[in-house]
PDB file of N, CA and C in Angstrom:
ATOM      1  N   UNK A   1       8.587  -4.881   4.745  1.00  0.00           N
ATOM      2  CA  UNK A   1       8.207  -4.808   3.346  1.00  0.00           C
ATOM      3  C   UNK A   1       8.242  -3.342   2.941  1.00  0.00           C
ATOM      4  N   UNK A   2       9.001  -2.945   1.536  1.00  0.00           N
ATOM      5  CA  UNK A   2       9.063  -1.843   1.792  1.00  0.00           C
ATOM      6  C   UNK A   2       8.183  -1.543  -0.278  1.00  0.00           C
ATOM      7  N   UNK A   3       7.446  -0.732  -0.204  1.00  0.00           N
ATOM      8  CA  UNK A   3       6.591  -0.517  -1.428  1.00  0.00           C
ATOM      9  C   UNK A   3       6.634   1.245  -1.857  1.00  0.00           C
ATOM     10  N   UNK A   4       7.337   1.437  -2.941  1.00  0.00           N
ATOM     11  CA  UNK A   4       7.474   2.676  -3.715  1.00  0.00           C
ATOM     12  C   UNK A   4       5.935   3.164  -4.153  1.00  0.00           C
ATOM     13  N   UNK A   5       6.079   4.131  -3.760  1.00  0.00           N
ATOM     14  CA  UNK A   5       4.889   4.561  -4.571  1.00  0.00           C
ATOM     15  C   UNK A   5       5.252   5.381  -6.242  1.00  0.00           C
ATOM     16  N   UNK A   6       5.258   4.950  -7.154  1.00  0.00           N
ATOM     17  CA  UNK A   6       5.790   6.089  -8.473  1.00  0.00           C
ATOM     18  C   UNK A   6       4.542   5.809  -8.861  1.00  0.00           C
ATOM     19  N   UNK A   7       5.436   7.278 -10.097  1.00  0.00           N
ATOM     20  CA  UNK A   7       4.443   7.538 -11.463  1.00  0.00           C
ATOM     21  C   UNK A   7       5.012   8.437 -12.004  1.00  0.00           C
ATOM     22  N   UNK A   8       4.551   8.521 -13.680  1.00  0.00           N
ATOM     23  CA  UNK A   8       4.626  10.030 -14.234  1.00  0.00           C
ATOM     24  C   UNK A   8       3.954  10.837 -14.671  1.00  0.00           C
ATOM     25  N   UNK A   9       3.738  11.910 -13.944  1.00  0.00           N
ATOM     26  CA  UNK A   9       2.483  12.604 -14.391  1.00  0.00           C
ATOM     27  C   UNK A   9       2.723  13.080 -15.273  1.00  0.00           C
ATOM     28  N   UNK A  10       3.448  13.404 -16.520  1.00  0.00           N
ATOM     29  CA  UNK A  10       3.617  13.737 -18.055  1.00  0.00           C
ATOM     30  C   UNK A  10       2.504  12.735 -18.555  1.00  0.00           C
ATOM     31  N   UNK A  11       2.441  11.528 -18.272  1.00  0.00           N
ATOM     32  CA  UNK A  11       1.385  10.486 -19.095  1.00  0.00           C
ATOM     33  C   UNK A  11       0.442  10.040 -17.886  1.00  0.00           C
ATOM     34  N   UNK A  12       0.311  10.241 -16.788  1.00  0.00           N
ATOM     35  CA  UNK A  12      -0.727   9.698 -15.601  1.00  0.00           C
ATOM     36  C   UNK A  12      -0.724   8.210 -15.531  1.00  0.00           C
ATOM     37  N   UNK A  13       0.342   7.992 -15.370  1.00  0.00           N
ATOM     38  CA  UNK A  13       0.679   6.511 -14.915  1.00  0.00           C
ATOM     39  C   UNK A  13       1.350   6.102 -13.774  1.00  0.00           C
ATOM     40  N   UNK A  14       0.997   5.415 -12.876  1.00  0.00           N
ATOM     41  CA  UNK A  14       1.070   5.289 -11.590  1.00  0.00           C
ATOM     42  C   UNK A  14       1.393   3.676 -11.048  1.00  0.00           C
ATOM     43  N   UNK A  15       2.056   3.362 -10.387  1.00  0.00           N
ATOM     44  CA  UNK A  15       2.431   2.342  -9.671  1.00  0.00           C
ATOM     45  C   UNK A  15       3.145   2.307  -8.747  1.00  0.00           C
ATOM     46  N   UNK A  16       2.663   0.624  -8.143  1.00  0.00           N
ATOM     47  CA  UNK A  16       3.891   0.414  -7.208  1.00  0.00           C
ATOM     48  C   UNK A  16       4.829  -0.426  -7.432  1.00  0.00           C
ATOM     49  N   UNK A  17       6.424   0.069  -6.921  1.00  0.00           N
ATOM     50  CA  UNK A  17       7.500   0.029  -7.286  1.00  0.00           C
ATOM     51  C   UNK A  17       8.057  -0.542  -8.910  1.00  0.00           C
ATOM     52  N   UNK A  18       7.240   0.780  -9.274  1.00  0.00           N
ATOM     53  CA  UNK A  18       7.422   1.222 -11.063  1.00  0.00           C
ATOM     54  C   UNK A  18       7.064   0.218 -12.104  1.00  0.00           C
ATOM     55  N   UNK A  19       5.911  -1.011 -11.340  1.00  0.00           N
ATOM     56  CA  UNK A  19       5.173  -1.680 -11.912  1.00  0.00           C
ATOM     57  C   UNK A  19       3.821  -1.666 -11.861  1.00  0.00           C
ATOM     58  N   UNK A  20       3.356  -1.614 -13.070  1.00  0.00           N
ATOM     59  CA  UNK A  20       2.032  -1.621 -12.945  1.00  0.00           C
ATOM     60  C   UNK A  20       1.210  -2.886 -12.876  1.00  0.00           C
ATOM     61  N   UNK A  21      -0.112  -3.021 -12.521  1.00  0.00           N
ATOM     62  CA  UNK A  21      -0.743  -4.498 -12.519  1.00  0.00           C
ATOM     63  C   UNK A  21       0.003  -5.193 -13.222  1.00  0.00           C
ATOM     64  N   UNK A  22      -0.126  -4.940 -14.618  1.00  0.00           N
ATOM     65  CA  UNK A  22       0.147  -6.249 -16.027  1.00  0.00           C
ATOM     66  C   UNK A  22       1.589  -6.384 -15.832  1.00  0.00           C
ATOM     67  N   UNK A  23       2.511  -5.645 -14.728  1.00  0.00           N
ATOM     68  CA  UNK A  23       3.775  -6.117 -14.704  1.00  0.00           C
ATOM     69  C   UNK A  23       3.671  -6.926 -13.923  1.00  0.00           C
ATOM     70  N   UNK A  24       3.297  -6.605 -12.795  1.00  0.00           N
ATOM     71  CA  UNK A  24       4.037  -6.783 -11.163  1.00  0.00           C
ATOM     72  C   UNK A  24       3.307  -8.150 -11.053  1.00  0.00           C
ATOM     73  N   UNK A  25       3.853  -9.063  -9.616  1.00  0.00           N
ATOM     74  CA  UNK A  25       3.822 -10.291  -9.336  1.00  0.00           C
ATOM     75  C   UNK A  25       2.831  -9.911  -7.801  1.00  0.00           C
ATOM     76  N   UNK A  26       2.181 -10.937  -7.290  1.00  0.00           N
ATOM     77  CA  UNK A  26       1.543 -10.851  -6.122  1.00  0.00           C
ATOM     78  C   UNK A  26       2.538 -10.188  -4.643  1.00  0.00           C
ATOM     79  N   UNK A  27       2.114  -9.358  -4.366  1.00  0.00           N
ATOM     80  CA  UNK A  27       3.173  -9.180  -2.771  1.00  0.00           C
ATOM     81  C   UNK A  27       3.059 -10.552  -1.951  1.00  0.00           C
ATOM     82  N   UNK A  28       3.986 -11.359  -1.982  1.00  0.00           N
ATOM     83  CA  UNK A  28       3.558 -12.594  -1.101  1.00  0.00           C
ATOM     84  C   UNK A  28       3.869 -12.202   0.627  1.00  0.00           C
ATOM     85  N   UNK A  29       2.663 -12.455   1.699  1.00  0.00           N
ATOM     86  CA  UNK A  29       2.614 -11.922   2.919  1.00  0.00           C
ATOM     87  C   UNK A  29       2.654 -13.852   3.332  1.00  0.00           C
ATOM     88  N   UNK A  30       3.140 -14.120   4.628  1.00  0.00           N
ATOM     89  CA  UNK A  30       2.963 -15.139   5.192  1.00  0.00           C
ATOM     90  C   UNK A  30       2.072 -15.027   6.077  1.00  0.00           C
ATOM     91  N   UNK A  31       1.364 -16.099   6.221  1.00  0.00           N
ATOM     92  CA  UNK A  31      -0.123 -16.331   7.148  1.00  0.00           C
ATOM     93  C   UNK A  31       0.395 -16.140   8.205  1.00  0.00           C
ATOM     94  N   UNK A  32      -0.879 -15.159   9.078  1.00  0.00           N
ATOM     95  CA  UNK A  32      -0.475 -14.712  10.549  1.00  0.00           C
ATOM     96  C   UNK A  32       0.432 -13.964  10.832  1.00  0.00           C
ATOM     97  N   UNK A  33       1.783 -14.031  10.156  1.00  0.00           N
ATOM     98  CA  UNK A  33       2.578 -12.926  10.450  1.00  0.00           C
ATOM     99  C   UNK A  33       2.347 -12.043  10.717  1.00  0.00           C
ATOM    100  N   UNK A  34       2.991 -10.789  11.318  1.00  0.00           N
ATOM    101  CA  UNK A  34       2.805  -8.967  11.692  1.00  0.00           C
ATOM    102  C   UNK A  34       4.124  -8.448  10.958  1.00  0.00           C
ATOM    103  N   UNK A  35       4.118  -7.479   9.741  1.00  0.00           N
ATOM    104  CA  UNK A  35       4.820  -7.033   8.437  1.00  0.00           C
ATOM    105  C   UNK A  35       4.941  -5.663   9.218  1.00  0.00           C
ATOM    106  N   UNK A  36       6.239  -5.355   8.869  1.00  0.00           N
ATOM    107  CA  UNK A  36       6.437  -3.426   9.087  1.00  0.00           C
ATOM    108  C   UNK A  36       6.418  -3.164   7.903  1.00  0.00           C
ATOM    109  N   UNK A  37       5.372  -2.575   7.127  1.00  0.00           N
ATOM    110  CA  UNK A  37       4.989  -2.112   6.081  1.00  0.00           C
ATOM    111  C   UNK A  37       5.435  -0.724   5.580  1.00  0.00           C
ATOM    112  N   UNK A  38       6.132  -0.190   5.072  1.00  0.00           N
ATOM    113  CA  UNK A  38       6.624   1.413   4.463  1.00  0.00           C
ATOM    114  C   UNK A  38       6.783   1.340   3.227  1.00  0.00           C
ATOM    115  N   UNK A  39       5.884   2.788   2.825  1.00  0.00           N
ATOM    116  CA  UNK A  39       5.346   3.159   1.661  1.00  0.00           C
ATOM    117  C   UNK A  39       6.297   4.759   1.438  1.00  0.00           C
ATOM    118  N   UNK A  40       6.458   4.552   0.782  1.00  0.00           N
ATOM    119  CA  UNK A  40       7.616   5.678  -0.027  1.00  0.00           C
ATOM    120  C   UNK A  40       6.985   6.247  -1.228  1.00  0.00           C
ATOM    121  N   UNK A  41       6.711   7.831  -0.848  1.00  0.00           N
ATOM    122  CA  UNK A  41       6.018   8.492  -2.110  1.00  0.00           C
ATOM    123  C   UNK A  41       6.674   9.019  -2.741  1.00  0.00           C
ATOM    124  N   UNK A  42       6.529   8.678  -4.149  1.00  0.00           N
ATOM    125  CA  UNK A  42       7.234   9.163  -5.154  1.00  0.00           C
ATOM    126  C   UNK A  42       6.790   9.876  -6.485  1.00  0.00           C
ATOM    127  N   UNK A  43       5.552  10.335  -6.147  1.00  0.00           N
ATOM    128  CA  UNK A  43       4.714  10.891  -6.959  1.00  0.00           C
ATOM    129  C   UNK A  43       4.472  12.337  -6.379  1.00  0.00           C
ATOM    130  N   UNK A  44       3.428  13.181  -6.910  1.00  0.00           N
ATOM    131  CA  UNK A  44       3.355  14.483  -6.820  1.00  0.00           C
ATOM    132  C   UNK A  44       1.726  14.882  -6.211  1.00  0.00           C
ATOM    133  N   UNK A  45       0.909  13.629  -6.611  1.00  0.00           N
ATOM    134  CA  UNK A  45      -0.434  13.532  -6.011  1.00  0.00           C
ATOM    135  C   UNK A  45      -0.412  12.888  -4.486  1.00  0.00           C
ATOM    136  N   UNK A  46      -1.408  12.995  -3.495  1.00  0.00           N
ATOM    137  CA  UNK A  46      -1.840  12.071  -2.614  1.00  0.00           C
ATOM    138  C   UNK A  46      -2.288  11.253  -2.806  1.00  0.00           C
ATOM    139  N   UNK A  47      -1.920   9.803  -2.307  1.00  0.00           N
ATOM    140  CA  UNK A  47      -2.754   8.193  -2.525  1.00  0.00           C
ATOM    141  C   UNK A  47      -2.967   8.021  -1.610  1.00  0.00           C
ATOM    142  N   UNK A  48      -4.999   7.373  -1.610  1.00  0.00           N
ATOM    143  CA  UNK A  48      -5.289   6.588  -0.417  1.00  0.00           C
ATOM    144  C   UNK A  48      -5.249   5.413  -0.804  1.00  0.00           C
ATOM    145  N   UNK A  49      -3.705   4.362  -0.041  1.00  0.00           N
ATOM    146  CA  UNK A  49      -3.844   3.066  -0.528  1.00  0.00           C
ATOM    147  C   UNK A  49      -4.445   2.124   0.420  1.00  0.00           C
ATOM    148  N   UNK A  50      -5.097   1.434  -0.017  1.00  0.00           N
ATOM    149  CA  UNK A  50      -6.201   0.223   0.719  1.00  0.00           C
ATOM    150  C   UNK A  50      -6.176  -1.143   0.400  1.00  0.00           C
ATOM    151  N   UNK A  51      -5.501  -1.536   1.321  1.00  0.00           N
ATOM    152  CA  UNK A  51      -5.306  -3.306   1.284  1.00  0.00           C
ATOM    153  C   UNK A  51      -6.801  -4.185   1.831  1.00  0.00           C
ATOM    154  N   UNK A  52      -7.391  -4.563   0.842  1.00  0.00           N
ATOM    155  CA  UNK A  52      -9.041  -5.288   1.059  1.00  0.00           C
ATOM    156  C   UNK A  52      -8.131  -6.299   2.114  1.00  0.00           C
ATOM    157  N   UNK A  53      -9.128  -6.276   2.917  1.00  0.00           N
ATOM    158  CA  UNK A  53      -9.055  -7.354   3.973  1.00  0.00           C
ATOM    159  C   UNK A  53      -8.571  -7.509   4.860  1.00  0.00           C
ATOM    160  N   UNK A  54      -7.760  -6.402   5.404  1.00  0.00           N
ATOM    161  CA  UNK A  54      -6.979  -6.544   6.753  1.00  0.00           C
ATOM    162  C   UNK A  54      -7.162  -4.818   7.085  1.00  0.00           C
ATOM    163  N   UNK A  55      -6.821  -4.796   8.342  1.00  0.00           N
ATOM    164  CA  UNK A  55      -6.437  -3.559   8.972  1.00  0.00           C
ATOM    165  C   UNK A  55      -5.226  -3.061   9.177  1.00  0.00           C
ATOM    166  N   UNK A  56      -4.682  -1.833   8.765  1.00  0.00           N
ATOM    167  CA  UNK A  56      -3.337  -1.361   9.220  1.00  0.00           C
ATOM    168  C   UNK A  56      -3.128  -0.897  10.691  1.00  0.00           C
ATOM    169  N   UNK A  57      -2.120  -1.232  11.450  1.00  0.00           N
ATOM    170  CA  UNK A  57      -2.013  -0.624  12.688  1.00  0.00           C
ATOM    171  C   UNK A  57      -0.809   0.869  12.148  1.00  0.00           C
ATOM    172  N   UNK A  58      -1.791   1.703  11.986  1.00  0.00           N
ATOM    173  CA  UNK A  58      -0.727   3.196  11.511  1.00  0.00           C
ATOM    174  C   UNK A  58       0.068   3.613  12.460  1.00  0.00           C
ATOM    175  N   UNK A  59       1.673   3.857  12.321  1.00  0.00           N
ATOM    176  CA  UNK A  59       2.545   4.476  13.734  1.00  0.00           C
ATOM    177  C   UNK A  59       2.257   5.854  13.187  1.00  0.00           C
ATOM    178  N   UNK A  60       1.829   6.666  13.832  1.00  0.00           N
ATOM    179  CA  UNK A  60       2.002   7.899  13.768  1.00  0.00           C
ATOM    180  C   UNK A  60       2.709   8.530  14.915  1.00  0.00           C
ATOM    181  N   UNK A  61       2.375   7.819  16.367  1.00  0.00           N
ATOM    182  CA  UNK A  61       3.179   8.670  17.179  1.00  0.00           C
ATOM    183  C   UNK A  61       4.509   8.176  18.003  1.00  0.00           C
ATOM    184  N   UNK A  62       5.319   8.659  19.120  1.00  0.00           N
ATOM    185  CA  UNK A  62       6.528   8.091  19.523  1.00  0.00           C
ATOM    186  C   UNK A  62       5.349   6.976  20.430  1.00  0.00           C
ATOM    187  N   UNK A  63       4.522   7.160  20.896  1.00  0.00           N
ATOM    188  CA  UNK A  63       3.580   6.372  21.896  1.00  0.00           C
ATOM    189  C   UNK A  63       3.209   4.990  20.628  1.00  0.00           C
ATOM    190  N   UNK A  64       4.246   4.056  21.141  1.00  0.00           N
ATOM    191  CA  UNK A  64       3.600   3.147  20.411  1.00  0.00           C
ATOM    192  C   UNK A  64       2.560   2.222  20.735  1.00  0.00           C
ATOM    193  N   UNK A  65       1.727   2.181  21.829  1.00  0.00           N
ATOM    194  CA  UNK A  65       0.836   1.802  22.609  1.00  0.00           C
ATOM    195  C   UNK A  65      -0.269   2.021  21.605  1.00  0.00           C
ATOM    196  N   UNK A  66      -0.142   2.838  21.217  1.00  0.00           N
ATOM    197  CA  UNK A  66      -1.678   3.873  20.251  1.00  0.00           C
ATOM    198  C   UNK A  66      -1.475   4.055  19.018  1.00  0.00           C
ATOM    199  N   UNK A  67      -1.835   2.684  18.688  1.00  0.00           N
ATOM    200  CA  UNK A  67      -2.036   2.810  17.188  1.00  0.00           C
ATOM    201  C   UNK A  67      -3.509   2.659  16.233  1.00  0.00           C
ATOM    202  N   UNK A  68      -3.301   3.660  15.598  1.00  0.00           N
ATOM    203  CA  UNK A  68      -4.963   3.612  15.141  1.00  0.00           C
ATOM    204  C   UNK A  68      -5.044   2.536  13.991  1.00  0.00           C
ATOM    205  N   UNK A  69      -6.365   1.840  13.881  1.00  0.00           N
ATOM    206  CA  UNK A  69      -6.597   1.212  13.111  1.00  0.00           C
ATOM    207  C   UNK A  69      -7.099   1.624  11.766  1.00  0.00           C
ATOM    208  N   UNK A  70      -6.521   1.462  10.300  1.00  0.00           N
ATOM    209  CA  UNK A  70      -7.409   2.013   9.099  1.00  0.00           C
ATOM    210  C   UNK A  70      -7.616   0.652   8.000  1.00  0.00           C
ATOM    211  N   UNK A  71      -8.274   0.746   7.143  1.00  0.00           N
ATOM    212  CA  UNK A  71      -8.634   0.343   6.075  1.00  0.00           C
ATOM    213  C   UNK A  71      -7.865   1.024   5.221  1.00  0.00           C
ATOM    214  N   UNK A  72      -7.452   1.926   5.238  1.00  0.00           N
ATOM    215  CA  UNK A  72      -7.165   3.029   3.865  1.00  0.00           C
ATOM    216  C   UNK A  72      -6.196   4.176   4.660  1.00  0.00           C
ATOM    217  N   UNK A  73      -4.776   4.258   3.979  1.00  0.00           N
ATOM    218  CA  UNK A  73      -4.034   5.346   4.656  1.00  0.00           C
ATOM    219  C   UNK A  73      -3.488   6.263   3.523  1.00  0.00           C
ATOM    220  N   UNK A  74      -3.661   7.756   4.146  1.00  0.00           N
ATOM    221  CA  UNK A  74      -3.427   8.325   2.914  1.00  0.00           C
ATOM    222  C   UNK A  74      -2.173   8.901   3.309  1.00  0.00           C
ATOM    223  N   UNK A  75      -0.915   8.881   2.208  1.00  0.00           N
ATOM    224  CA  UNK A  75       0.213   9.009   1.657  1.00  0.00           C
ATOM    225  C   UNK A  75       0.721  10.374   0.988  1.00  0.00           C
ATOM    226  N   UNK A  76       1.065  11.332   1.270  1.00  0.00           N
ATOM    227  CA  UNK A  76       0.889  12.616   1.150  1.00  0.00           C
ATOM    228  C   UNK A  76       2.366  12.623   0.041  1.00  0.00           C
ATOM    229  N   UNK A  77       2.252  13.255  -1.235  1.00  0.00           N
ATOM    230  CA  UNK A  77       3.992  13.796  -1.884  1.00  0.00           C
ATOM    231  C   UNK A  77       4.668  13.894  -0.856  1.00  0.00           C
ATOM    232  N   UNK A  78       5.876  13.016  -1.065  1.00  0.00           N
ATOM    233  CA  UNK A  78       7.767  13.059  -0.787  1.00  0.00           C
ATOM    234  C   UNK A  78       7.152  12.301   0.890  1.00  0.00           C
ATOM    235  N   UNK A  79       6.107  11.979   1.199  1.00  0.00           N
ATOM    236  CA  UNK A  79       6.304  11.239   2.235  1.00  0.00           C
ATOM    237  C   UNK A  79       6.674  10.012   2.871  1.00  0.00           C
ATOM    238  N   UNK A  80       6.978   8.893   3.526  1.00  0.00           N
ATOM    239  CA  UNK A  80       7.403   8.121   4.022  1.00  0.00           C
ATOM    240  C   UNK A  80       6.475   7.916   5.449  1.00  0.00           C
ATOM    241  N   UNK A  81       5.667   6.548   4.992  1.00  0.00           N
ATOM    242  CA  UNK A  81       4.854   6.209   5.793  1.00  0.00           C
ATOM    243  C   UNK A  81       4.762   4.598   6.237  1.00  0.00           C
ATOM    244  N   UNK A  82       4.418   4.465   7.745  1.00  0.00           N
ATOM    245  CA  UNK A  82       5.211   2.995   8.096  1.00  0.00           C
ATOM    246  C   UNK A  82       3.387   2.642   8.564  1.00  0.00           C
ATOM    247  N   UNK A  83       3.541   1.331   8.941  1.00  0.00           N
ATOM    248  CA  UNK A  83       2.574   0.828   9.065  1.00  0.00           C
ATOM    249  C   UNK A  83       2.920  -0.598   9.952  1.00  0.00           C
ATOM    250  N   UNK A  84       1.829  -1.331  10.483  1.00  0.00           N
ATOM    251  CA  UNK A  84       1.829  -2.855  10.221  1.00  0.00           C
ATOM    252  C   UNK A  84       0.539  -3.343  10.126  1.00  0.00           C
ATOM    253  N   UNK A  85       0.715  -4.895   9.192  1.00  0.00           N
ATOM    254  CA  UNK A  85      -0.161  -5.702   8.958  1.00  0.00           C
ATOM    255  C   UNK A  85      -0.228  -6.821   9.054  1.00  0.00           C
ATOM    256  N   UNK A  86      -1.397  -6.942  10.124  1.00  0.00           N
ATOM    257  CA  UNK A  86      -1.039  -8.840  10.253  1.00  0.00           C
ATOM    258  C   UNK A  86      -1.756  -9.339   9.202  1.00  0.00           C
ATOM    259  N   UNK A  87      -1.004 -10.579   8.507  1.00  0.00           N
ATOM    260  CA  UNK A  87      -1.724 -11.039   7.469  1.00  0.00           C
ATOM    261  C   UNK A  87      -2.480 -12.536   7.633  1.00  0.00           C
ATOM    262  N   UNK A  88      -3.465 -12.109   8.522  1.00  0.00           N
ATOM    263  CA  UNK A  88      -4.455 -13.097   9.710  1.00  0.00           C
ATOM    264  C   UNK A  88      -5.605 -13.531   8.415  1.00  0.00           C
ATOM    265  N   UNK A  89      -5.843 -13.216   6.798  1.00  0.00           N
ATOM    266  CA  UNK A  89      -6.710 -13.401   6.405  1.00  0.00           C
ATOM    267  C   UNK A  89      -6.172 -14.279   4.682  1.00  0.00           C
ATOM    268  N   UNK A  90      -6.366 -15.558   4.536  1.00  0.00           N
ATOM    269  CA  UNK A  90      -5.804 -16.320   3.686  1.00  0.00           C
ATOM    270  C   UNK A  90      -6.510 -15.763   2.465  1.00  0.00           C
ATOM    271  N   UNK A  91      -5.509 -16.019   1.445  1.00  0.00           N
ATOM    272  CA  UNK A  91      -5.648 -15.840  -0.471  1.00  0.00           C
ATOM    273  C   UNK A  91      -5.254 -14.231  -1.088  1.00  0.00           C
ATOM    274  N   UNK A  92      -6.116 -14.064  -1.829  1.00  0.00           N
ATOM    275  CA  UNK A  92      -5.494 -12.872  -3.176  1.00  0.00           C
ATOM    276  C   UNK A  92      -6.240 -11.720  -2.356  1.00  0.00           C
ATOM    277  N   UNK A  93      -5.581 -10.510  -2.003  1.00  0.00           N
ATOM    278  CA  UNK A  93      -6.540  -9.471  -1.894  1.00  0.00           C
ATOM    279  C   UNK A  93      -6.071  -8.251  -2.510  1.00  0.00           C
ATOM    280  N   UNK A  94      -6.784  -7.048  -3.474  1.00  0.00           N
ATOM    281  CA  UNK A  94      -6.394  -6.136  -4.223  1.00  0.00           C
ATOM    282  C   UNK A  94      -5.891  -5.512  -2.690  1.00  0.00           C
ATOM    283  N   UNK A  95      -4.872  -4.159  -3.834  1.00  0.00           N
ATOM    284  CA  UNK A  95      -3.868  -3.624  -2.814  1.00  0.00           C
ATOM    285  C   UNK A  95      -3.591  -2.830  -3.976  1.00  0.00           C
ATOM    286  N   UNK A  96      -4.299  -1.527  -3.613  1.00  0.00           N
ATOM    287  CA  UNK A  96      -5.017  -0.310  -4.763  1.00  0.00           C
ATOM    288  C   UNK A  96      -4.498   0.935  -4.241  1.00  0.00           C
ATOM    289  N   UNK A  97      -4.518   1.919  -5.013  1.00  0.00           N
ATOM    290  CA  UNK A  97      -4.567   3.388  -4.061  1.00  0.00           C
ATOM    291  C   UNK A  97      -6.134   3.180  -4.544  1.00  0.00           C
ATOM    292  N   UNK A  98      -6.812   4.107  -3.680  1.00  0.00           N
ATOM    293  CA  UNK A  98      -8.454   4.236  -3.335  1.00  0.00           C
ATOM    294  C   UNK A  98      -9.087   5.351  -5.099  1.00  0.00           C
ATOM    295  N   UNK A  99      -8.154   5.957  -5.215  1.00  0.00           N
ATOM    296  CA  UNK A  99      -8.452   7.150  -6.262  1.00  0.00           C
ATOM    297  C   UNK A  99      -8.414   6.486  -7.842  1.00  0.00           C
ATOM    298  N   UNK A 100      -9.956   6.176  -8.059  1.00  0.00           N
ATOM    299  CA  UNK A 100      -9.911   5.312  -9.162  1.00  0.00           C
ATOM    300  C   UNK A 100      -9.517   5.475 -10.716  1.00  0.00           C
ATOM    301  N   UNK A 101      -8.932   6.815 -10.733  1.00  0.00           N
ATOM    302  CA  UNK A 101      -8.170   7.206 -12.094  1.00  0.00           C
ATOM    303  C   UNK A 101      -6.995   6.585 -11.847  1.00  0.00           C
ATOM    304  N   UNK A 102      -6.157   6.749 -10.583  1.00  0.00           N
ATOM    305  CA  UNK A 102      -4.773   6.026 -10.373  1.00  0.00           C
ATOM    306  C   UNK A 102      -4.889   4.925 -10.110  1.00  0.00           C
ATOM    307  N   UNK A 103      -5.809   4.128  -9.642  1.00  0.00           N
ATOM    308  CA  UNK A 103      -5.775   2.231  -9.348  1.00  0.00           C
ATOM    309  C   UNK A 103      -5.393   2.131 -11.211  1.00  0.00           C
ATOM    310  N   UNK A 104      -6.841   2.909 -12.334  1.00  0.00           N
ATOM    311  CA  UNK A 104      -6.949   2.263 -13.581  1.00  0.00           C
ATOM    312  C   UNK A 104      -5.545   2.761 -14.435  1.00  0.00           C
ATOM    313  N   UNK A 105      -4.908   3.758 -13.925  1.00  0.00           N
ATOM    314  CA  UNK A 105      -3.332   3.993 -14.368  1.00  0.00           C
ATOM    315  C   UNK A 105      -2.612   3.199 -14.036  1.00  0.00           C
ATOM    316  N   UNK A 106      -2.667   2.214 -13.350  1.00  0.00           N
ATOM    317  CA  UNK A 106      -1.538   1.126 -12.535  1.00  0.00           C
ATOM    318  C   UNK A 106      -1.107   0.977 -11.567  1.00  0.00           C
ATOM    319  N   UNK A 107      -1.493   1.620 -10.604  1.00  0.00           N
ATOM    320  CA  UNK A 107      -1.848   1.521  -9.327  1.00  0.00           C
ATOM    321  C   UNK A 107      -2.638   0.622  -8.682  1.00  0.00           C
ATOM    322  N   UNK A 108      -2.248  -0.749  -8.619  1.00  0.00           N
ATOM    323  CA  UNK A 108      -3.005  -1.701  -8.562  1.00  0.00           C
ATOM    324  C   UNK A 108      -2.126  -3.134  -8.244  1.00  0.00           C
ATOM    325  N   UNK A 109      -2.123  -3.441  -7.321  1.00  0.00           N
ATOM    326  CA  UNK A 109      -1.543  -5.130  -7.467  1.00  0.00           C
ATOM    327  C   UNK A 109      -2.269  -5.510  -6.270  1.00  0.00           C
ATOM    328  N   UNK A 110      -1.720  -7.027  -6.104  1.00  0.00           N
ATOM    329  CA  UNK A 110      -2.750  -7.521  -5.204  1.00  0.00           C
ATOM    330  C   UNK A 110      -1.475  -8.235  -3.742  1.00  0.00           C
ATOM    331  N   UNK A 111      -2.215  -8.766  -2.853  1.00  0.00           N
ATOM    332  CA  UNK A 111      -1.613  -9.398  -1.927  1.00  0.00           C
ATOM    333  C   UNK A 111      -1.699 -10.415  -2.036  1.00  0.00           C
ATOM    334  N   UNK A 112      -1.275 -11.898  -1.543  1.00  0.00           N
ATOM    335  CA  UNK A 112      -1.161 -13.244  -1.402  1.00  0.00           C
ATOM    336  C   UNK A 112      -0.662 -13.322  -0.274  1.00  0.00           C
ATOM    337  N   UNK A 113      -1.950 -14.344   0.448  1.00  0.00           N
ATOM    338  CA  UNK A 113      -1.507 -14.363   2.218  1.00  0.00           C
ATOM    339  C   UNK A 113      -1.935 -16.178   2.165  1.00  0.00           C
ATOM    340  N   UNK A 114      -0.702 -16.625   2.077  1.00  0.00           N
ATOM    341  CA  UNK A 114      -0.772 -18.216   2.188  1.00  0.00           C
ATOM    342  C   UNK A 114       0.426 -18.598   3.606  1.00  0.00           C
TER     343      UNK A 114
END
């Protein structure tokens, strides 16, 4: 699954993949599955984005044995960040950056794990 991070900071509007809530459709995840998740920054701020209800296994290193667990991973300008998520927890869960001026700019959609 691969999720853009934009925005324009001329007007402070923010989303993912250049939709905001009132656009965008649910990310549909299948139950139980394990997702390689990458987030592509395309903005000029840092986002901590946080998927309610599951844990990310973050790759940060070549040791893939050791992966840390987060709630919330933060996304640094022009970066490219991978992840996985098992989606072990059924229905709607928000799927926000954490920084509540950018969730209420449009930074905001949700998950669907059926």
């Amino acid at each position: 699954m691969l999720l853009h991070l934009t925005g324009n900071m001329d007007r402070y509007n923010f989303a993912f993949n250049g939709l905001t809530y009132d656009q965008s459709q649910p990310v549909r995840l299948p139950y139980r599955q394990r997702i390689w998740v990458t987030l592509v920054h395309d903005t000029m701020m840092e986002h901590p984005i946080h998927l309610h209800g599951m844990f990310n296994e973050l790759d940060t290193t070549a040791d893939h044995r050791r992966r840390p667990l987060k709630h919330t991973v933060s996304v640094k300008p022009g970066e490219k960040l991978h992840y996985y998520l098992t989606a072990g927890e059924r229905g709607r869960w928000a799927y926000h950056c954490h920084l509540l001026y950018h969730m209420e700019a449009g930074m905001f959609t949700t998950a669907e794990v059926a």
